[in-house]
C-alpha atoms as a PDB file:
ATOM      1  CA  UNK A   1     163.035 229.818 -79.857  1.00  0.00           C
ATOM      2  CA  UNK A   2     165.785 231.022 -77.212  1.00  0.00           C
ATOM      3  CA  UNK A   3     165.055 231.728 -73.771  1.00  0.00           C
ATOM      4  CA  UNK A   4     166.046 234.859 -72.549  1.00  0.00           C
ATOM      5  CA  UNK A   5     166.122 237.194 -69.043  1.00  0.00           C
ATOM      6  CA  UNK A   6     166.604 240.907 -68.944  1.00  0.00           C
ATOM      7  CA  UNK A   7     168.245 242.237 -66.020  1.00  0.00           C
ATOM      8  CA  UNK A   8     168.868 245.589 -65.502  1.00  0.00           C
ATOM      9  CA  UNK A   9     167.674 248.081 -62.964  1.00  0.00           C
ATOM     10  CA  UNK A  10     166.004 250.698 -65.433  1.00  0.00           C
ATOM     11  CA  UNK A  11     162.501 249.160 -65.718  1.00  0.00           C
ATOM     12  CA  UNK A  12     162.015 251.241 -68.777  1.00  0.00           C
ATOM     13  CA  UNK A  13     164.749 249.781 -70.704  1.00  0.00           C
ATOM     14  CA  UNK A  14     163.762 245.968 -69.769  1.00  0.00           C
ATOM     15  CA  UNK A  15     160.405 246.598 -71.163  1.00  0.00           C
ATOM     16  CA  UNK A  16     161.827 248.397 -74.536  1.00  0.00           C
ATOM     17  CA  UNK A  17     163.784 245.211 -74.739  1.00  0.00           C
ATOM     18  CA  UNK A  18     161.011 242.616 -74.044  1.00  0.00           C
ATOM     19  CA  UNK A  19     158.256 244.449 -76.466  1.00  0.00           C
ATOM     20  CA  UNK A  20     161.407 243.964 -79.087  1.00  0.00           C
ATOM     21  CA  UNK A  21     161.424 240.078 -78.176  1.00  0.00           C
ATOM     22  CA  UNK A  22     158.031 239.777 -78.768  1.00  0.00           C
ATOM     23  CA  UNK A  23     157.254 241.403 -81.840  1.00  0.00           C
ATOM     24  CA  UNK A  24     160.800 239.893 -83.150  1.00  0.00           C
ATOM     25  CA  UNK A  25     159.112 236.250 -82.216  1.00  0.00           C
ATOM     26  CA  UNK A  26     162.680 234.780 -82.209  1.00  0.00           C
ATOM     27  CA  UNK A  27     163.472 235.301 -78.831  1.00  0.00           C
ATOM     28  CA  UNK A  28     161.141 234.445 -75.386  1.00  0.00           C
ATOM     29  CA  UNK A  29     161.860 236.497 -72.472  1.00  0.00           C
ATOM     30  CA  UNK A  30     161.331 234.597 -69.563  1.00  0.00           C
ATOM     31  CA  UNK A  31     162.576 236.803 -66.464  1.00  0.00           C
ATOM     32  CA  UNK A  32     163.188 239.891 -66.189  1.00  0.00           C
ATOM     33  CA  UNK A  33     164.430 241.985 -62.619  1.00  0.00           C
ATOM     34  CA  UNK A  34     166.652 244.144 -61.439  1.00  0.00           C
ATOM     35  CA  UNK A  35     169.347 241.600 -59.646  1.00  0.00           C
ATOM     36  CA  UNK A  36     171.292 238.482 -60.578  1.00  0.00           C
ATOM     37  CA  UNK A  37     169.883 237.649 -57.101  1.00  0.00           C
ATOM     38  CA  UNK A  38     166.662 237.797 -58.479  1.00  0.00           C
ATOM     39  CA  UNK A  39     167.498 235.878 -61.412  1.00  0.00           C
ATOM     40  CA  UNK A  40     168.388 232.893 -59.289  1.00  0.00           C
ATOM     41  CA  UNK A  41     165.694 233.599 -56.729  1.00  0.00           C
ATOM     42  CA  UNK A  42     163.032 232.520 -59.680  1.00  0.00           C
ATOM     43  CA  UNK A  43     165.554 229.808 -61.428  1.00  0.00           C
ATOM     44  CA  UNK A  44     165.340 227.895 -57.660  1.00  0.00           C
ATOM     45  CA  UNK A  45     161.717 228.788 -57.199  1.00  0.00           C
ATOM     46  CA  UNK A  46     160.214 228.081 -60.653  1.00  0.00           C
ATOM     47  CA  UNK A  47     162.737 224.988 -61.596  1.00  0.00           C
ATOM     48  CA  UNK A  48     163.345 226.564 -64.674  1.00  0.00           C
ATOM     49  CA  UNK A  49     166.642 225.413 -66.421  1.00  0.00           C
ATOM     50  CA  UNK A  50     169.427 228.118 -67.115  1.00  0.00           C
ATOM     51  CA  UNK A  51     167.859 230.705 -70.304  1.00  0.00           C
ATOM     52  CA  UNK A  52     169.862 230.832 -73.270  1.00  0.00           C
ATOM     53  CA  UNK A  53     171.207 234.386 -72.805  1.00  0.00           C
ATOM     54  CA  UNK A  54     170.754 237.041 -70.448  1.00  0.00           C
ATOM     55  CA  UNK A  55     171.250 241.002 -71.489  1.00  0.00           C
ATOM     56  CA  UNK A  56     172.899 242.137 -68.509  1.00  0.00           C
ATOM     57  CA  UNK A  57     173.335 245.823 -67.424  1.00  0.00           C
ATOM     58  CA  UNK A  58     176.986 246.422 -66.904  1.00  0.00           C
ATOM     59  CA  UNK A  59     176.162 248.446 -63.204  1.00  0.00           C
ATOM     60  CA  UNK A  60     173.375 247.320 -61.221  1.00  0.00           C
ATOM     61  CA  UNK A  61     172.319 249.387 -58.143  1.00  0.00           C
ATOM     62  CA  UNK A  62     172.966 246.623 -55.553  1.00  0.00           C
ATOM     63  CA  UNK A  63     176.258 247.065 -54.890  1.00  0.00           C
ATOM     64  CA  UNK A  64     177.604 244.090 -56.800  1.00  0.00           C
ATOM     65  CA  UNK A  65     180.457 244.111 -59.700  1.00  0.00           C
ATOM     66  CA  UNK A  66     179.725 243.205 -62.945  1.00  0.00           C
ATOM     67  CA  UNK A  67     182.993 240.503 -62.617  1.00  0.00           C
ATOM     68  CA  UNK A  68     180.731 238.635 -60.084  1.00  0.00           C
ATOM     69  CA  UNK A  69     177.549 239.185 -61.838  1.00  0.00           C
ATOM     70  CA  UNK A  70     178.616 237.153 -64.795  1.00  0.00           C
ATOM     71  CA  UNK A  71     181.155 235.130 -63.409  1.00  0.00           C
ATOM     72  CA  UNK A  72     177.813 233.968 -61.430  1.00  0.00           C
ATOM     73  CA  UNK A  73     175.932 234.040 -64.732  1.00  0.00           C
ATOM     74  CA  UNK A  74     177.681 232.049 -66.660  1.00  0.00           C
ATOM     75  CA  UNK A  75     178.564 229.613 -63.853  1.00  0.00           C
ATOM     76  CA  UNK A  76     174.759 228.938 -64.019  1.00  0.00           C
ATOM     77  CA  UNK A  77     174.617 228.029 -67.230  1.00  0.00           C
ATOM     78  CA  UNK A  78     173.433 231.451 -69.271  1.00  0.00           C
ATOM     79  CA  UNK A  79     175.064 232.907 -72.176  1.00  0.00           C
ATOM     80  CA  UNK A  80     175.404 236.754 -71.066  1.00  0.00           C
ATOM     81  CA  UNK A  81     175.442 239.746 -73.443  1.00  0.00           C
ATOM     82  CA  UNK A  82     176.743 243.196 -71.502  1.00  0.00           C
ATOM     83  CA  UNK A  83     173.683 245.984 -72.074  1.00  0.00           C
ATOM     84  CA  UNK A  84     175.313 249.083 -71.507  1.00  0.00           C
ATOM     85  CA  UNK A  85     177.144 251.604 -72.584  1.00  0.00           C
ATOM     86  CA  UNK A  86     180.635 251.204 -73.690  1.00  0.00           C
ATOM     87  CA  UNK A  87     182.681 253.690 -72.302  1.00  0.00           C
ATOM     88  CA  UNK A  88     184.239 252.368 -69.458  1.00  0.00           C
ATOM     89  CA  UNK A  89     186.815 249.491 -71.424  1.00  0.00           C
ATOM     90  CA  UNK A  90     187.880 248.559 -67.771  1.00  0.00           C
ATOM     91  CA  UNK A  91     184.460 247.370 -66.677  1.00  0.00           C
ATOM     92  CA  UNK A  92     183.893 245.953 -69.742  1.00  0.00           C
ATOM     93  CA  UNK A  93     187.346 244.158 -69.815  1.00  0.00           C
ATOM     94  CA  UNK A  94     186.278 243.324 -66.645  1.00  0.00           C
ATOM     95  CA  UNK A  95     182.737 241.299 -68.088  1.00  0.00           C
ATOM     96  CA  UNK A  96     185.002 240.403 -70.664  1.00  0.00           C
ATOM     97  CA  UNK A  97     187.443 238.746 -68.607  1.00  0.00           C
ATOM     98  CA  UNK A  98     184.681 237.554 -66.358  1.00  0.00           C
ATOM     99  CA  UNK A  99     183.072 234.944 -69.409  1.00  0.00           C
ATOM    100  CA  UNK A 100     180.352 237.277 -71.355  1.00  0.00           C
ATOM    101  CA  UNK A 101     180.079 236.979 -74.949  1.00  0.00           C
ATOM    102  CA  UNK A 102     179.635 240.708 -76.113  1.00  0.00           C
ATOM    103  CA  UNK A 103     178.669 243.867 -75.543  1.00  0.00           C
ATOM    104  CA  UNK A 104     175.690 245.954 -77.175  1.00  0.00           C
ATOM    105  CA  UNK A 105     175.327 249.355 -76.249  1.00  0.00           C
ATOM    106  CA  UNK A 106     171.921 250.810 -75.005  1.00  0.00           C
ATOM    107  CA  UNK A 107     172.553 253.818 -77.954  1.00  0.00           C
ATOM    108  CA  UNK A 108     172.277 250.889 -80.312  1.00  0.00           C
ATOM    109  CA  UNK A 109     169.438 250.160 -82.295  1.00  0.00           C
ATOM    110  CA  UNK A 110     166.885 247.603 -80.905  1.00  0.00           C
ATOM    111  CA  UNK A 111     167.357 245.298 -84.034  1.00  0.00           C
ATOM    112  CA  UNK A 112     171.526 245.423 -83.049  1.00  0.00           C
ATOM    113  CA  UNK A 113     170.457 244.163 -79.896  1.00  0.00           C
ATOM    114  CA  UNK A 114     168.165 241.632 -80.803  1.00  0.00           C
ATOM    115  CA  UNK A 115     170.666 240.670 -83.747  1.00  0.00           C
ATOM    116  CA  UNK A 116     173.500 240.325 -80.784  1.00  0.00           C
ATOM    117  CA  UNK A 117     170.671 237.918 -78.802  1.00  0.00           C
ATOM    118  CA  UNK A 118     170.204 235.705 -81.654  1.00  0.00           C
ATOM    119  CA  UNK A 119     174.248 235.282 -82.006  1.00  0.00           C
ATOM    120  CA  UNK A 120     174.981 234.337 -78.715  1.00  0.00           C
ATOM    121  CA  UNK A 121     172.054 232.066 -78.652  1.00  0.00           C
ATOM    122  CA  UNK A 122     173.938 230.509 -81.185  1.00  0.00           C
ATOM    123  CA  UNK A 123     176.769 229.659 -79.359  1.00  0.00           C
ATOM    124  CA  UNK A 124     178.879 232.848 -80.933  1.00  0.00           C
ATOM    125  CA  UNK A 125     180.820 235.315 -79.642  1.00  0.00           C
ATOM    126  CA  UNK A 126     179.564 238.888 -80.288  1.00  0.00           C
ATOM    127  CA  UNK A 127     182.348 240.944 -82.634  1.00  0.00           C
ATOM    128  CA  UNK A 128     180.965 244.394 -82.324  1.00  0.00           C
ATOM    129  CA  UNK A 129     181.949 247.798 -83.116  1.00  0.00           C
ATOM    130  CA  UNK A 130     181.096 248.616 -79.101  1.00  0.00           C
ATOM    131  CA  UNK A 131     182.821 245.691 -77.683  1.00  0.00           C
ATOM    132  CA  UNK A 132     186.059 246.282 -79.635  1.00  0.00           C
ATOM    133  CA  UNK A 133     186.403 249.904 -79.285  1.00  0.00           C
ATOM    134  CA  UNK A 134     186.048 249.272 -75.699  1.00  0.00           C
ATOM    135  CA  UNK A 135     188.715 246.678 -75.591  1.00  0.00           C
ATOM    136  CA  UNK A 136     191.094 248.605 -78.238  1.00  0.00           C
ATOM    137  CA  UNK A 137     190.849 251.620 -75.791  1.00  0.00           C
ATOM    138  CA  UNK A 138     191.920 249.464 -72.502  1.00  0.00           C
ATOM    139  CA  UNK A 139     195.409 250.016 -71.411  1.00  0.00           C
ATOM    140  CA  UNK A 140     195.184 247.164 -69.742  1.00  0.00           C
ATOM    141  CA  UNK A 141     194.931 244.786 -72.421  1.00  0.00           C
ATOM    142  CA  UNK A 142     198.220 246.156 -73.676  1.00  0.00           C
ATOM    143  CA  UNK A 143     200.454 243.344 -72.170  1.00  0.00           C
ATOM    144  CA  UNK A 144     203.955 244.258 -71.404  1.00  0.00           C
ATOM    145  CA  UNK A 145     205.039 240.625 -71.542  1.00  0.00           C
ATOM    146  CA  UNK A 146     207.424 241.362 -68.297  1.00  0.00           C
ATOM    147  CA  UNK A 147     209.534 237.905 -67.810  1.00  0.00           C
ATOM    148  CA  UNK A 148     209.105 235.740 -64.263  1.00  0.00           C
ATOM    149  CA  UNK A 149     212.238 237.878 -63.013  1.00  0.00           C
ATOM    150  CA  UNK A 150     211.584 241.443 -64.291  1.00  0.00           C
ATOM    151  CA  UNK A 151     208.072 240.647 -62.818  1.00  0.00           C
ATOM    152  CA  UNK A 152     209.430 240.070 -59.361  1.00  0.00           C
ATOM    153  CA  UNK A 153     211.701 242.949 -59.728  1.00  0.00           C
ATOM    154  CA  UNK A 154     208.930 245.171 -60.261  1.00  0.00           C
ATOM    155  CA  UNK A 155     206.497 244.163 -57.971  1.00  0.00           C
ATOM    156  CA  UNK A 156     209.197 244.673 -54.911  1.00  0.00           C
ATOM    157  CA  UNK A 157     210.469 247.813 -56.019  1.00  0.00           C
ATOM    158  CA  UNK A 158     206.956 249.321 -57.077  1.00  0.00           C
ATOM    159  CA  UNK A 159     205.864 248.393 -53.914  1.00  0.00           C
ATOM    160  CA  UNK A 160     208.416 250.469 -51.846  1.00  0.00           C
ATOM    161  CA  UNK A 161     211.528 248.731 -52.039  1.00  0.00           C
ATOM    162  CA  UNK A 162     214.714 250.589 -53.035  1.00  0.00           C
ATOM    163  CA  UNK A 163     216.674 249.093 -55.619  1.00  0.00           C
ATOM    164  CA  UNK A 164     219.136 247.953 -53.956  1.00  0.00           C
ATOM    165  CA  UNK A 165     217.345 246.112 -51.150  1.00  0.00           C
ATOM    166  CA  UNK A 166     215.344 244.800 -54.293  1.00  0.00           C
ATOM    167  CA  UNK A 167     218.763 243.348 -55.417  1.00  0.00           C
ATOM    168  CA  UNK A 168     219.754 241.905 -51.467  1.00  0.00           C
ATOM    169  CA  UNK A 169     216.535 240.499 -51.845  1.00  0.00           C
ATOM    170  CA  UNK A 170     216.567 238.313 -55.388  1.00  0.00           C
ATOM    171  CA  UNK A 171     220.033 237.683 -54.366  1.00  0.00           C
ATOM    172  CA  UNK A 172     221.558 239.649 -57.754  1.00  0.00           C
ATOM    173  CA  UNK A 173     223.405 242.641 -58.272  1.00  0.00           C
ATOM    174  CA  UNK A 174     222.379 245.988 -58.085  1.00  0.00           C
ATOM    175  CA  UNK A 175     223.381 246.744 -62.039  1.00  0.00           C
ATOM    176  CA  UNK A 176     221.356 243.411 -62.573  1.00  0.00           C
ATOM    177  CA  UNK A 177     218.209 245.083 -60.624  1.00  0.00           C
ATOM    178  CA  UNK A 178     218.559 247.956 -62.527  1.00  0.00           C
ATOM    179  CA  UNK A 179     218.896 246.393 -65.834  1.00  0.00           C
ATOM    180  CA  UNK A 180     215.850 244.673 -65.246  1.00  0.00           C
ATOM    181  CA  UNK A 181     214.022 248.187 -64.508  1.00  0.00           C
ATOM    182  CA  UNK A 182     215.068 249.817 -67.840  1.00  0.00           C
ATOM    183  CA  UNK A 183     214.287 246.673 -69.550  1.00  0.00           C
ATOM    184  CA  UNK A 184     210.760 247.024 -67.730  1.00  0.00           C
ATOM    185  CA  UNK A 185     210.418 251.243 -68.334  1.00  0.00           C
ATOM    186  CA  UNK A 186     211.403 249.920 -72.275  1.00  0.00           C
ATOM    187  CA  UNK A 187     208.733 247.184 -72.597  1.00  0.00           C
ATOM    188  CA  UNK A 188     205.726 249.605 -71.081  1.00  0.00           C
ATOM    189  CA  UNK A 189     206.600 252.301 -73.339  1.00  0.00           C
ATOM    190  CA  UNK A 190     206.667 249.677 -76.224  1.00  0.00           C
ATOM    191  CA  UNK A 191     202.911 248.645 -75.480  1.00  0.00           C
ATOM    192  CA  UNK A 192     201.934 252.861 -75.253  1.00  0.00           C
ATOM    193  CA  UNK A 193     201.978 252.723 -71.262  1.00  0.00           C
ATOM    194  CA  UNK A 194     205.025 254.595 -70.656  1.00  0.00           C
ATOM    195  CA  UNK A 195     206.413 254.395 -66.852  1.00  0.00           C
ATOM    196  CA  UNK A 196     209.095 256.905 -66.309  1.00  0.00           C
ATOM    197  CA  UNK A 197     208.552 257.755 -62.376  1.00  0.00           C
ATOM    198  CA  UNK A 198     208.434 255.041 -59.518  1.00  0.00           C
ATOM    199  CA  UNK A 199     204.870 256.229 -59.383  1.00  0.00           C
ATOM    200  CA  UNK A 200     204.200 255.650 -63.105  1.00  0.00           C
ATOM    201  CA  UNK A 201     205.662 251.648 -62.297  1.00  0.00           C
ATOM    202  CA  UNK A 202     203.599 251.085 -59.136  1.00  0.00           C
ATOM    203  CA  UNK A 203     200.157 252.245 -61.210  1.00  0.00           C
ATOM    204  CA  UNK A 204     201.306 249.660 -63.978  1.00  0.00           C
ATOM    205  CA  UNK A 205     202.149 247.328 -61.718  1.00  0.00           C
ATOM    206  CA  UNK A 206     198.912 247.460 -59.594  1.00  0.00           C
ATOM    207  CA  UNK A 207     196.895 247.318 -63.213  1.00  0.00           C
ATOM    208  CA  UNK A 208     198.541 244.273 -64.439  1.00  0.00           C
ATOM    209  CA  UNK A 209     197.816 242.568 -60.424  1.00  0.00           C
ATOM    210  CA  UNK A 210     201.270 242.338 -59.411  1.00  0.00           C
ATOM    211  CA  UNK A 211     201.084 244.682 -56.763  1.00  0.00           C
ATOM    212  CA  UNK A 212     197.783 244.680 -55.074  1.00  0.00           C
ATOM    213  CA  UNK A 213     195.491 248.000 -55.464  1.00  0.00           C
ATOM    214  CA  UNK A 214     196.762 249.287 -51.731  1.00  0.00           C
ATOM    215  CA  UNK A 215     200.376 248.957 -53.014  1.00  0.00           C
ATOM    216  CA  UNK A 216     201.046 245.820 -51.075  1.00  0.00           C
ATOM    217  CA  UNK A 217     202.867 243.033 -53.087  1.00  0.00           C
ATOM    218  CA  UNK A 218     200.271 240.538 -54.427  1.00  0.00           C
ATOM    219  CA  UNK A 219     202.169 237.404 -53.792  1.00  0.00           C
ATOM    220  CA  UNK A 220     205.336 235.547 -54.212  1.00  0.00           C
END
C-alpha cells in the first residue's frame, strides 16, 4: 500500500480525494494540509519517512510558486502528481521542469486520479491527455535551438543594445550582427514564435532566460 499526502488549500477537494483513497484501499493517505510547510512541519514532528506521492495543487494561497513547492517536494523524497487544472502550460511547464511526474486535472474523474496515484507510486511518469495538452500548448517548450553566438547576439541587442554597438561589442562586423539577427527572426518563426519587432525578440528572449524578466541581460 502507498503512502500518500494531499495538499491543497480547498479542504473540500482533499477530503473528495482521501474518501477516494479509502474506499479504493490501494492508496493510504497519511497527511493532508494546505502548505508544503505543513507537510514538512509533520514529516519533522511525526518522524515519518518521505510518502510515496503527494497530489499537489498547482497554486497554493501562501504565496509560494509551484517551482519551489516541488522542487522542495521532491528534494524530500516524494513522488508529486500536479492536482489542478491544466490551463496554464507555463505553470505547469514550470512543475514540470521543477521534477513532478504528471498532471491530473481536478475536472477528471476520481478513478483518473487515483489511477495517476497508483502510476507514480510505481515509479512512472504520468502520460496524460492533461499533462500533454498543457505542454503541446507551451510556447516555451518550442526551442529555437539559437547557437552560443546568435544567443549572445540576442541577449545584448534585446536588451537595448543597437546593432551596431552589439557588433563593437562581440568584436564582429555589423553585417555579421545582423546576419545573426535574421538567422535568429528565421529560427523563432520556424518553431511558431515569430519575432519580427525588437519587442517581439526581447519577449522571446526573456522566455527562453537569456534576458532576465526586467530586460536586464541574464549573464555572460
Amino acid at each position: 500500500m502507498s503512502t500518500v499526502a494531499l495538499i491543497d488549500d480547498h479542504e473540500s477537494v482533499r477530503l473528495g480525494l482521501e474518501a477516494a483513497c479509502m474506499r479504493d484501499g490501494e492508496q493510504r493517505v497519511v497527511f493532508s494540509g494546505g502548505t508544503v510547510k505543513e507537510y514538512l512541519t509533520w514529516r519533522a514532528s511525526s518522524a515519518e519517512p518521505p510518502v510515496d506521492v503527494v497530489v499537489l495543487d498547482l497554486t497554493l494561497g501562501d504565496g509560494t510558486t509551484v517551482t519551489e513547492n516541488v522542487a522542495t517536494l521532491v528534494a524530500d523524497g516524494a513522488s508529486v502528481v500536479i492536482h489542478s487544472v491544466a490551463d496554464r502550460p507555463a505553470s505547469v511547464r514550470e512543475a514540470l521542469a521543477a521534477g513532478a511526474a504528471g498532471v491530473v486535472s481536478k475536472s477528471s474523474a476520481l478513478d483518473d486520479v487515483l489511477d495517476a496515484i497508483r502510476t507514480v507510486a510505481r515509479g512512472e511518469a504520468l502520460n496524460n491527455v492533461e499533462w500533454a495538452s498543457a505542454v503541446d500548448g507551451d510556447r516555451e517548450f518550442a526551442d529555437a535551438q539559437l547557437s552560443s553566438r546568435e544567443r549572445e547576439v540576442l541577449r545584448l541587442y534585446a536588451a537595448g543594445l543597437p546593432l551596431k554597438a552589439v557588433a563593437e561589442r562581440l568584436g564582429v562586423a555589423y553585417s555579421t550582427a545582423k546576419e545573426n539577427i535574421t538567422r535568429i527572426r528565421v529560427k523563432y518563426v520556424e518553431v511558431g514564435r515569430p519575432a519580427p519587432t525588437k519587442v517581439d525578440l526581447l519577449r522571446r528572449a526573456m522566455e527562453d532566460g537569456i534576458v532576465a524578466p526586467d530586460g536586464v541581460p541574464s549573464g555572460g
